[in-house]
Protein backbone atom coordinates (compact mmCIF):
# COMPACT_ATOMS: atom_id res chain seq x y z
CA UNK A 1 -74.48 41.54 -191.17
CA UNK A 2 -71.58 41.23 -189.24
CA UNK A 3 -71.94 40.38 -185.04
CA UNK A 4 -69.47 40.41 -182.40
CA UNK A 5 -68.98 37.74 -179.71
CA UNK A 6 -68.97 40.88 -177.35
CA UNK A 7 -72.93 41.99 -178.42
CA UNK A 8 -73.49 38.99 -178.35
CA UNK A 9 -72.41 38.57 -174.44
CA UNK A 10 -74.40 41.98 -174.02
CA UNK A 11 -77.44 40.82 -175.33
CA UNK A 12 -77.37 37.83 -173.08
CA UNK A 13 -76.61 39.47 -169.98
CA UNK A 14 -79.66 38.67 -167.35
CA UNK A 15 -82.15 41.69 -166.64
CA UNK A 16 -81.49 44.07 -163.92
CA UNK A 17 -83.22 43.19 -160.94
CA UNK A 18 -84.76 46.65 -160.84
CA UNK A 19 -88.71 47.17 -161.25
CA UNK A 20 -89.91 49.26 -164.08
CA UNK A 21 -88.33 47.67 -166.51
CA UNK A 22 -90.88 46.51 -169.68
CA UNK A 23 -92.04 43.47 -169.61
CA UNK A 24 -90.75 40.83 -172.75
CA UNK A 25 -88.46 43.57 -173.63
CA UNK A 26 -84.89 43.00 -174.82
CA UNK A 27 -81.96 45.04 -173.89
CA UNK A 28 -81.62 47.43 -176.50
CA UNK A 29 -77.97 47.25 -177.95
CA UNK A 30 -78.47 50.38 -180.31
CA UNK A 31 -80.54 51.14 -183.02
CA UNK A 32 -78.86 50.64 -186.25
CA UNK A 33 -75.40 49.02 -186.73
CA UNK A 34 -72.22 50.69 -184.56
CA UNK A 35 -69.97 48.36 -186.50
CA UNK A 36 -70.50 50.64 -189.66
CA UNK A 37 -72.03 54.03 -188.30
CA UNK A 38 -69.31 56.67 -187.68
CA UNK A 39 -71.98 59.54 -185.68
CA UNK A 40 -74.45 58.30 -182.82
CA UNK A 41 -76.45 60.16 -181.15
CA UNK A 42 -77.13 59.05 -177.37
CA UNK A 43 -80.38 59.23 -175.08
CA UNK A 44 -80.92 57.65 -171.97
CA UNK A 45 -82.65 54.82 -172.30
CA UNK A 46 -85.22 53.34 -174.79
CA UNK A 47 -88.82 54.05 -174.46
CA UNK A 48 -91.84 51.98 -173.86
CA UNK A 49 -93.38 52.19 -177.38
CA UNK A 50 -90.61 50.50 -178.75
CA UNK A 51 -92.28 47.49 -177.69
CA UNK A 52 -95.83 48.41 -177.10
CA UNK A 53 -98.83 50.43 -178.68
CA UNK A 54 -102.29 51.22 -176.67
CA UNK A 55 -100.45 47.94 -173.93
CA UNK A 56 -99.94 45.78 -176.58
CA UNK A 57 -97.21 44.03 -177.51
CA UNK A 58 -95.41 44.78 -180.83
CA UNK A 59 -95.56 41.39 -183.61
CA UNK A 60 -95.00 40.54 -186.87
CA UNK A 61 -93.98 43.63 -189.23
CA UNK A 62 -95.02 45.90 -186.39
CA UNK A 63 -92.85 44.58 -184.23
CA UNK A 64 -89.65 46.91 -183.83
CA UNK A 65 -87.07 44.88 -181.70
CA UNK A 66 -86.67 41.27 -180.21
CA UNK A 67 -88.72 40.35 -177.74
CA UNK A 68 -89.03 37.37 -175.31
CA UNK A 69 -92.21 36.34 -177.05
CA UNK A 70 -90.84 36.69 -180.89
CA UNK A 71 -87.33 34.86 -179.67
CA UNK A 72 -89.69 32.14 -177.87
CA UNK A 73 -87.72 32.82 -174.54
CA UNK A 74 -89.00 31.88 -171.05
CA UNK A 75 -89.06 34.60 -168.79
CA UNK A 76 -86.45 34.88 -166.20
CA UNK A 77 -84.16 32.51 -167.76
CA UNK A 78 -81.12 33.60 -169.66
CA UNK A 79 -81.20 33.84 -173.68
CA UNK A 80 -79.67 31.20 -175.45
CA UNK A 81 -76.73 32.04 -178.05
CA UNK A 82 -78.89 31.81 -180.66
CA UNK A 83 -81.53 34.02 -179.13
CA UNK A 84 -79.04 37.03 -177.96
CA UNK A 85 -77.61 37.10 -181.59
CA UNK A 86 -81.07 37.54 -183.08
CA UNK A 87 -81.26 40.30 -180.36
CA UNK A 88 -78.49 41.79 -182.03
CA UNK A 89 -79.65 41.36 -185.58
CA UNK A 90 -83.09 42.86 -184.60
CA UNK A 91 -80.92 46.15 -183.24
CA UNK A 92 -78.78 46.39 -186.27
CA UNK A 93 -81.23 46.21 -188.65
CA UNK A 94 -83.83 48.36 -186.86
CA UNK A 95 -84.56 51.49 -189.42
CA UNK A 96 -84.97 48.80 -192.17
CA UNK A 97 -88.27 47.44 -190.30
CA UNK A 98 -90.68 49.91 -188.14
CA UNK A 99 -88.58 52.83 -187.01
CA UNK A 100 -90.85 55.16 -184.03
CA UNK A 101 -91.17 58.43 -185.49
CA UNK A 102 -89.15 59.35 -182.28
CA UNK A 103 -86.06 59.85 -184.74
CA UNK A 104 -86.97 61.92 -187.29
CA UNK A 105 -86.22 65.12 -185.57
CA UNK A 106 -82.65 64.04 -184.71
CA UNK A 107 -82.15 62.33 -188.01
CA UNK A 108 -83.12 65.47 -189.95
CA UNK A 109 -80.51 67.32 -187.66
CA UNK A 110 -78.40 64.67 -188.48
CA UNK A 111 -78.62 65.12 -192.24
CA UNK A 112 -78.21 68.81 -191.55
CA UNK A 113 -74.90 69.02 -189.21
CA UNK A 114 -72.81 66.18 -190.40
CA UNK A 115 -74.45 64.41 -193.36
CA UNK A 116 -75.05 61.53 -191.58
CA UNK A 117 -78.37 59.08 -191.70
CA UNK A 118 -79.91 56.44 -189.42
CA UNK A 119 -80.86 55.21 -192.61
CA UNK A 120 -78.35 54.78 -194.74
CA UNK A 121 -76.28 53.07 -192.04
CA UNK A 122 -73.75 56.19 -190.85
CA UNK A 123 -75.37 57.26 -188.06
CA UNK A 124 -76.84 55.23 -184.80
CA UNK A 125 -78.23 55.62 -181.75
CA UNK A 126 -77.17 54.21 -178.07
CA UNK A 127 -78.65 54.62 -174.77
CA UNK A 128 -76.75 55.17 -171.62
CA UNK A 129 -79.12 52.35 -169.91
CA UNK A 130 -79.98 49.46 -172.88
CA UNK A 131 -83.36 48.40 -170.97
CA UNK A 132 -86.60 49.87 -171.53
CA UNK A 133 -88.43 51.37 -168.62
CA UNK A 134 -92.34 52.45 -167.66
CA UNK A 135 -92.48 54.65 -166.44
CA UNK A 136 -90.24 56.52 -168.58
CA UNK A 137 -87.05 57.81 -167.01
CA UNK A 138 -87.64 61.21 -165.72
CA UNK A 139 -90.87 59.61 -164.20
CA UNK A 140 -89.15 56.30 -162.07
CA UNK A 141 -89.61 56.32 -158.56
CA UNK A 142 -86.91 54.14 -157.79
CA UNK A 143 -83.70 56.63 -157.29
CA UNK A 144 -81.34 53.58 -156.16
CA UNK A 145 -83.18 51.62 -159.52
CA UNK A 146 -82.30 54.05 -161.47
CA UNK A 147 -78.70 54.91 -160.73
CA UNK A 148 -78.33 50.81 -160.56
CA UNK A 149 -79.45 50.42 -164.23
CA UNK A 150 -77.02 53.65 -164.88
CA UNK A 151 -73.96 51.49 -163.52
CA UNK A 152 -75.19 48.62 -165.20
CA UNK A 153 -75.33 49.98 -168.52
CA UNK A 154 -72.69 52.54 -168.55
CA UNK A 155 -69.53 49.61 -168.96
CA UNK A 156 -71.76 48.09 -172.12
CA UNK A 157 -71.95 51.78 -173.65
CA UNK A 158 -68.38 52.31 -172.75
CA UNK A 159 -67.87 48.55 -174.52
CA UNK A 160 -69.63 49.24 -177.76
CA UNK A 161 -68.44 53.09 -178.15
CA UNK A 162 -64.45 51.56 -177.65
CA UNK A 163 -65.20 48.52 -180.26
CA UNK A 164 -67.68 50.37 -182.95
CA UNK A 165 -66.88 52.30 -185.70
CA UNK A 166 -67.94 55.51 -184.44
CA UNK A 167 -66.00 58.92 -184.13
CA UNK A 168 -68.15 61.15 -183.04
CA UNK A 169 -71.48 61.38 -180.21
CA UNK A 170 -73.83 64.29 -180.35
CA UNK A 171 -75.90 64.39 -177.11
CA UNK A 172 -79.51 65.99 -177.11
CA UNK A 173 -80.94 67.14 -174.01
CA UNK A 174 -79.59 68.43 -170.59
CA UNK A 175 -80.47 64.86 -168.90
CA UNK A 176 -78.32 63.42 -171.37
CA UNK A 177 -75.54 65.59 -171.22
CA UNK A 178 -75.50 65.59 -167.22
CA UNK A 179 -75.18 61.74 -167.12
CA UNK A 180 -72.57 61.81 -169.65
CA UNK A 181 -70.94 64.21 -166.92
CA UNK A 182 -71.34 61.96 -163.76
CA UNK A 183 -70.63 58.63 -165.22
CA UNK A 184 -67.36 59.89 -167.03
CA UNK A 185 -68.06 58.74 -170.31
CA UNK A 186 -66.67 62.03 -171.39
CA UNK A 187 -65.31 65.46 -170.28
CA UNK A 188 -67.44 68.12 -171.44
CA UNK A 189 -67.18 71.82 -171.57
CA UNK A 190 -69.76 74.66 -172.27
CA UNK A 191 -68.68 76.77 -175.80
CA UNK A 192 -70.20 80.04 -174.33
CA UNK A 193 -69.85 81.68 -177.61
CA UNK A 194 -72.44 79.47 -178.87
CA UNK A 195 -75.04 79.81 -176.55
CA UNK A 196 -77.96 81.41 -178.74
CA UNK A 197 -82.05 81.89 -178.92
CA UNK A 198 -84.70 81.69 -180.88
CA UNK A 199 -87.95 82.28 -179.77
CA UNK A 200 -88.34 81.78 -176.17
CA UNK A 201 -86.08 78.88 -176.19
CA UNK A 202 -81.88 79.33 -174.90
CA UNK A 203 -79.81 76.76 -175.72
CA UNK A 204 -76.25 76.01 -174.77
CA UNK A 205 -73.69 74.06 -177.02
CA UNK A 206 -70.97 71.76 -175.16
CA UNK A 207 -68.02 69.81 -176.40
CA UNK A 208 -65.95 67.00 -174.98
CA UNK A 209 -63.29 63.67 -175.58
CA UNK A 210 -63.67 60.59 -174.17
CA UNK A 211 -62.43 57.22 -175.23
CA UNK A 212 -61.10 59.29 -178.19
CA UNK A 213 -64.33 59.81 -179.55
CA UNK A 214 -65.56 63.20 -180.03
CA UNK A 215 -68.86 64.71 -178.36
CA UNK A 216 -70.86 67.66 -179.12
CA UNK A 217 -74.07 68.31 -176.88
CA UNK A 218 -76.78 71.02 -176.59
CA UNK A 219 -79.32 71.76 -173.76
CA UNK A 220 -82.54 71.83 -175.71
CA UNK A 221 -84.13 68.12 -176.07
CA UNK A 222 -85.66 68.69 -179.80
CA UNK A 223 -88.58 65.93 -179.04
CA UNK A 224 -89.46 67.13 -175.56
CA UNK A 225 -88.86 71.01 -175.30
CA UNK A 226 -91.57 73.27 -176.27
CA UNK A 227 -90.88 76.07 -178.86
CA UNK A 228 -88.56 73.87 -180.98
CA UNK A 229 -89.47 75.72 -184.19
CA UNK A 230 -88.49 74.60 -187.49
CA UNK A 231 -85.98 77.71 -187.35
CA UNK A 232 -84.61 76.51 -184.15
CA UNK A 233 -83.60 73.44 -185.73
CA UNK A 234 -81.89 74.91 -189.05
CA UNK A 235 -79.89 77.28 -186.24
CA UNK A 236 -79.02 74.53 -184.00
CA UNK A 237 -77.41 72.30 -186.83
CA UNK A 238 -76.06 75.31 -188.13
CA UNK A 239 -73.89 75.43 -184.85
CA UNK A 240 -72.88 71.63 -184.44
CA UNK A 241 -72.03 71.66 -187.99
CA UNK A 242 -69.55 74.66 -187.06
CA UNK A 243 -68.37 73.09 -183.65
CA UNK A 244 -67.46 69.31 -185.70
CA UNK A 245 -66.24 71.17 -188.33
CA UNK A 246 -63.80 73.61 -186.64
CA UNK A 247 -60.39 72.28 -185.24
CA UNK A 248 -59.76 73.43 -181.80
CA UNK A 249 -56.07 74.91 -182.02
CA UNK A 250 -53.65 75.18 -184.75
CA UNK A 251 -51.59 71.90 -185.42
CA UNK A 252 -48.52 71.85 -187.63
CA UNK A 253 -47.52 68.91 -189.13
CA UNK A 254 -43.83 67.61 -187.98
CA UNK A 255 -42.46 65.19 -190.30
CA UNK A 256 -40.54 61.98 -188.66
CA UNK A 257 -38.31 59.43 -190.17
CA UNK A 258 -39.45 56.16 -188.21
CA UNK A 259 -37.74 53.20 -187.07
CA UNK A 260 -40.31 52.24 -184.51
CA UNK A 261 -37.42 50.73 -182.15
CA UNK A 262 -36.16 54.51 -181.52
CA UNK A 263 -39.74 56.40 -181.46
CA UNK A 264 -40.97 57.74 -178.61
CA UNK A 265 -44.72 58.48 -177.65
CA UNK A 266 -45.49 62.19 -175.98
CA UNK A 267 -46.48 61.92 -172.44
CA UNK A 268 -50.01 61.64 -173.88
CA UNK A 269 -49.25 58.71 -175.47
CA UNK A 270 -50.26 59.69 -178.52
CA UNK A 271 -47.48 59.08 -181.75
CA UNK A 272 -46.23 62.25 -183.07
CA UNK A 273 -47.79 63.99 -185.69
CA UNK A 274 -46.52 63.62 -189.82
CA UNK A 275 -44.97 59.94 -189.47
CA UNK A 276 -44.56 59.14 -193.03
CA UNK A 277 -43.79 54.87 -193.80
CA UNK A 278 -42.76 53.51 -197.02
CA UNK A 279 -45.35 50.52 -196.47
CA UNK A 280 -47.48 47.82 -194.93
CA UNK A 281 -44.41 46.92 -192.68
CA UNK A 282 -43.40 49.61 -191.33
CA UNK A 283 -46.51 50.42 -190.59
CA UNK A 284 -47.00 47.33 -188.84
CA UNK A 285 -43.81 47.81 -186.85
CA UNK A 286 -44.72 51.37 -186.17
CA UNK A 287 -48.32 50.67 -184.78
CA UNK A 288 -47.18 47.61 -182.86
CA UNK A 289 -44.21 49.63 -181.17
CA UNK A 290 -47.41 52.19 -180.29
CA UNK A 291 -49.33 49.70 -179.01
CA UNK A 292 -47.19 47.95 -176.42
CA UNK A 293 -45.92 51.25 -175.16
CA UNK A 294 -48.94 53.42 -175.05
CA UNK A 295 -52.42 53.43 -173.28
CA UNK A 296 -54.24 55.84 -175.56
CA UNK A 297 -57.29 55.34 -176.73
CA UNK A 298 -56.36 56.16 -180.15
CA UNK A 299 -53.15 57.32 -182.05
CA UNK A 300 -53.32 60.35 -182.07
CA UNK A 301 -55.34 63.41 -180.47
CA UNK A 302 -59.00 62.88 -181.19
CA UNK A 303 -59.93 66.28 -180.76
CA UNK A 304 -58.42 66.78 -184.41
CA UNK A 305 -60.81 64.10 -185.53
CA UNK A 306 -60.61 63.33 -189.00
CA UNK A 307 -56.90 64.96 -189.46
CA UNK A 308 -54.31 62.67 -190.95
CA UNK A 309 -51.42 61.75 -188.54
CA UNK A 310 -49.85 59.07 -190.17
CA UNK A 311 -49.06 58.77 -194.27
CA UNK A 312 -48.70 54.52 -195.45
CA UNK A 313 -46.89 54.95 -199.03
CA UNK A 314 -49.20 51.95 -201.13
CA UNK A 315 -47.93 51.13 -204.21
CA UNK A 316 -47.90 54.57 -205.86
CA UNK A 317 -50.26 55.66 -203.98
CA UNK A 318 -50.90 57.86 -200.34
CA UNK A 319 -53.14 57.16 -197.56
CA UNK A 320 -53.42 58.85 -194.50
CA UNK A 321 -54.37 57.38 -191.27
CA UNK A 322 -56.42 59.56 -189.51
CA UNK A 323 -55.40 60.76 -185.08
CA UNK A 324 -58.82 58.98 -184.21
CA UNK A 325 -58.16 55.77 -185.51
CA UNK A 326 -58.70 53.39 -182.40
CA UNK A 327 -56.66 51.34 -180.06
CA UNK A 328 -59.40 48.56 -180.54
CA UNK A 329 -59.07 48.92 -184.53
CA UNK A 330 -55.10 48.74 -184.27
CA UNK A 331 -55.40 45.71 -181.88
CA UNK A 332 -57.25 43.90 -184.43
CA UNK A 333 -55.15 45.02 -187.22
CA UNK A 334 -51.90 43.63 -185.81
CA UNK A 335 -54.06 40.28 -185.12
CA UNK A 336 -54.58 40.13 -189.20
CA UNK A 337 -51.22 40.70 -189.17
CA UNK A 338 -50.25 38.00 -187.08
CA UNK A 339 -51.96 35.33 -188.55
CA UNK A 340 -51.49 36.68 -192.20
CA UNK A 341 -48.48 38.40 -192.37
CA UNK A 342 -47.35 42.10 -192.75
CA UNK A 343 -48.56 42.51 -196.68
CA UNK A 344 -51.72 40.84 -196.18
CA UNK A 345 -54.22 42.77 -198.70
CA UNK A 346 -55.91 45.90 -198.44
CA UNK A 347 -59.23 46.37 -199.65
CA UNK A 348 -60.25 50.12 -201.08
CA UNK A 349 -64.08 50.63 -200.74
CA UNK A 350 -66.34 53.48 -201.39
CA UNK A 351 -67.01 55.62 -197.98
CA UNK A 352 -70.07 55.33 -196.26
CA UNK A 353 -71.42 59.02 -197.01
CA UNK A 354 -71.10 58.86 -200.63
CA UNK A 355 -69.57 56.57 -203.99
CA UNK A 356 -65.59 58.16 -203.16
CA UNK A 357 -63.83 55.33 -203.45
CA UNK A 358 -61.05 56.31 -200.99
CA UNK A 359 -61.51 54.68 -197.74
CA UNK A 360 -58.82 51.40 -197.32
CA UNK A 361 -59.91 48.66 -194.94
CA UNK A 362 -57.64 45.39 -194.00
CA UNK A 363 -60.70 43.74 -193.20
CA UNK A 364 -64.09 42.32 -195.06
CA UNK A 365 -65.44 42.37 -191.59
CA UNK A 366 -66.74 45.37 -189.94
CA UNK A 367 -66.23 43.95 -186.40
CA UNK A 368 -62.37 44.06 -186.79
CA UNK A 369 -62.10 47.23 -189.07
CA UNK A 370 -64.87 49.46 -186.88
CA UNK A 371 -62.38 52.37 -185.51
CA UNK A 372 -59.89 52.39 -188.29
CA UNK A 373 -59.38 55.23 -190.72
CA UNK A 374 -57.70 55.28 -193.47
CA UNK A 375 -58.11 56.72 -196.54
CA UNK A 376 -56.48 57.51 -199.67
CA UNK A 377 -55.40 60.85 -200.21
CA UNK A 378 -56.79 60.39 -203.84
CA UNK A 379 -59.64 58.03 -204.82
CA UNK A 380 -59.71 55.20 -207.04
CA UNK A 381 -62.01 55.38 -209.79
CA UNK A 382 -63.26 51.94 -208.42
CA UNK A 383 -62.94 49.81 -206.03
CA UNK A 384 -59.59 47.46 -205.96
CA UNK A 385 -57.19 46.14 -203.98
CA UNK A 386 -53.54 47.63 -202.58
């Protein structure tokens, strides 16, 4: 398990002074690891009973995340280094131990709309506020609390959402989607064509960018709503699946011959679609001419998501890096190449949905290659080196 000096910094960060918050909680970095998840799905904030059943406090294999008790922390001092990264560890690895049946509606959608899993590590879940609360959030009395632990927590989201390995956010629940809205993690718009009912319940579908990830929302929280039949379910990820699945415009490719000294980023900033480069090199050169001159958040449009903007020729072989593909990710790629050269070795692994043996990483560790995607056009019958 790979951890970041940056979780580890959020972990360690002193506790709100706001009241409500649970007692010998932790803040709750996610659940399951960002570093290798490409979906999340985001709430508000974590609840109570991931730290307590009937007022008691979670231990041994029933406990669920860190707490100040299991870290043997003092209360009101700051964690130690050690302590925070055990924080982290306890986050990543949290549907291996005592997941709250909480989940299993959203990871059944999950499975359903983009066959994705908490539990096989390609899908996790963040909180706009990492600190558990009782009473639970649509319940606190505090309004000033409550929009302090919102600006609190929002740079840390905005933090791990820039540096993980995630592409796209699906948002359940009004609440959810109307924070999103005021603290500008994202711009979202309502798809009135696929606003639909079943039963007595309406729900809207809305779609947004932000930080050149990809976010796809409906009004209808599946745990708390009443009505939420099992065919309202099968027709809800019926409609995300369509909405991830279906670009938003035509795009044609434009082929360019690069010499990165003479390219030119759009007034987006983004690089121009159908760059084809005859190796590690000039990709290097190409992606560190983007990077001085740009302030995108990744290279090319996210709202294409998974289309390929940029083709590496490997050895024989194509890969295509994909308009998503984030500044963070090329940041640390031109540190490998810094300190290891231009032709430093790529590593071709199997992706993290299935055994295809297509997707090419520069890095063994998921901290530096979260946000980069690239992938062969055609697999390897194993996995190798380029």
């Amino acid at each position: 398990m790979t951890i970041a000096q940056w979780q580890i910094e959020m972990a360690a960060r002193s506790v709100p002074a706001v009241a409500g918050i649970v007692e010998h909680s932790t803040p709750v970095l996610s659940f399951g690891d960002p570093l290798l998840a490409e979906v999340a799905t985001l709430g508000i904030n974590p609840s109570r009973l991931e730290f307590y059943s009937d007022g008691i406090l979670l231990a041994d294999c029933e406990r669920r995340l860190a707490t100040t008790e299991s870290l043997g922390a003092t209360a009101g001092r700051p964690l130690t280094a050690d302590q925070a990264r055990q924080v982290v560890a306890d986050c990543n690895s949290y549907f291996g131990r005592n997941p709250y049946r909480w989940f299993k509606p959203l990871d059944a959608l999950l499975d359903q709309a983009v066959g994705a899993s908490y539990y096989n590590g390609t899908a996790c879940h963040l909180d706009l506020v990492q600190w558990a609360t009782d009473p639970v959030w649509g319940e606190l009395r505090d309004p000033a609390g409550a929009k302090r632990l919102l600006s609190e927590g929002s740079p840390w989201l905005k933090c791990t959402l820039s540096r993980s390995n995630v592409r796209l956010v699906l948002l359940n629940g009004t609440a959810v989607i109307r924070q999103v809205h005021r603290t500008g993690l994202a711009d979202l718009h309502e798809v009135e064509s696929k606003k639909f009912s079943v039963g007595s319940i309406t729900c809207r579908l809305f779609v947004g960018e932000g930080q050149g990830i990809n976010y796809v929302g409906w009004s209808t929280n599946l745990q708390a709503s009443h009505g939420v039949s099992n065919d309202f379910k099968q027709r809800l990820a019926q409609e995300v699946r369509d909405l991830v699945a279906a670009p938003l415009a035509p795009l044609a490719p434009v082929e360019v011959a690069v010499t990165a000294s003479g390219l030119e980023t759009g007034g987006d900033g983004f690089l121009p679609r159908g760059i084809k480069v005859s190796g590690k090199r000039e990709l290097a050169e190409l992606l560190l001419h983007w990077y001085q001159s740009s302030h995108a958040e990744t290279i090319g449009d996210a709202a294409y998501g998974g289309t390929a903007w940029v083709t590496v020729g490997l050895r024989g072989h194509d890969a295509v890096l994909n308009a998503d593909t984030k500044r963070a990710a090329v940041a640390s790629y031109l540190e490998h190449v810094r300190l290891l050269g231009p032709e430093l070795p790529w590593r071709v692994i199997a992706t993290g949905r299935g055994s295809t043996v297509k997707k090419v990483v520069f890095s063994d560790d998921p901290a530096g290659a979260a946000g980069w995607y690239l992938y062969l056009s055609k697999p390897l019958s194993q996995p190798g080196l380029l």
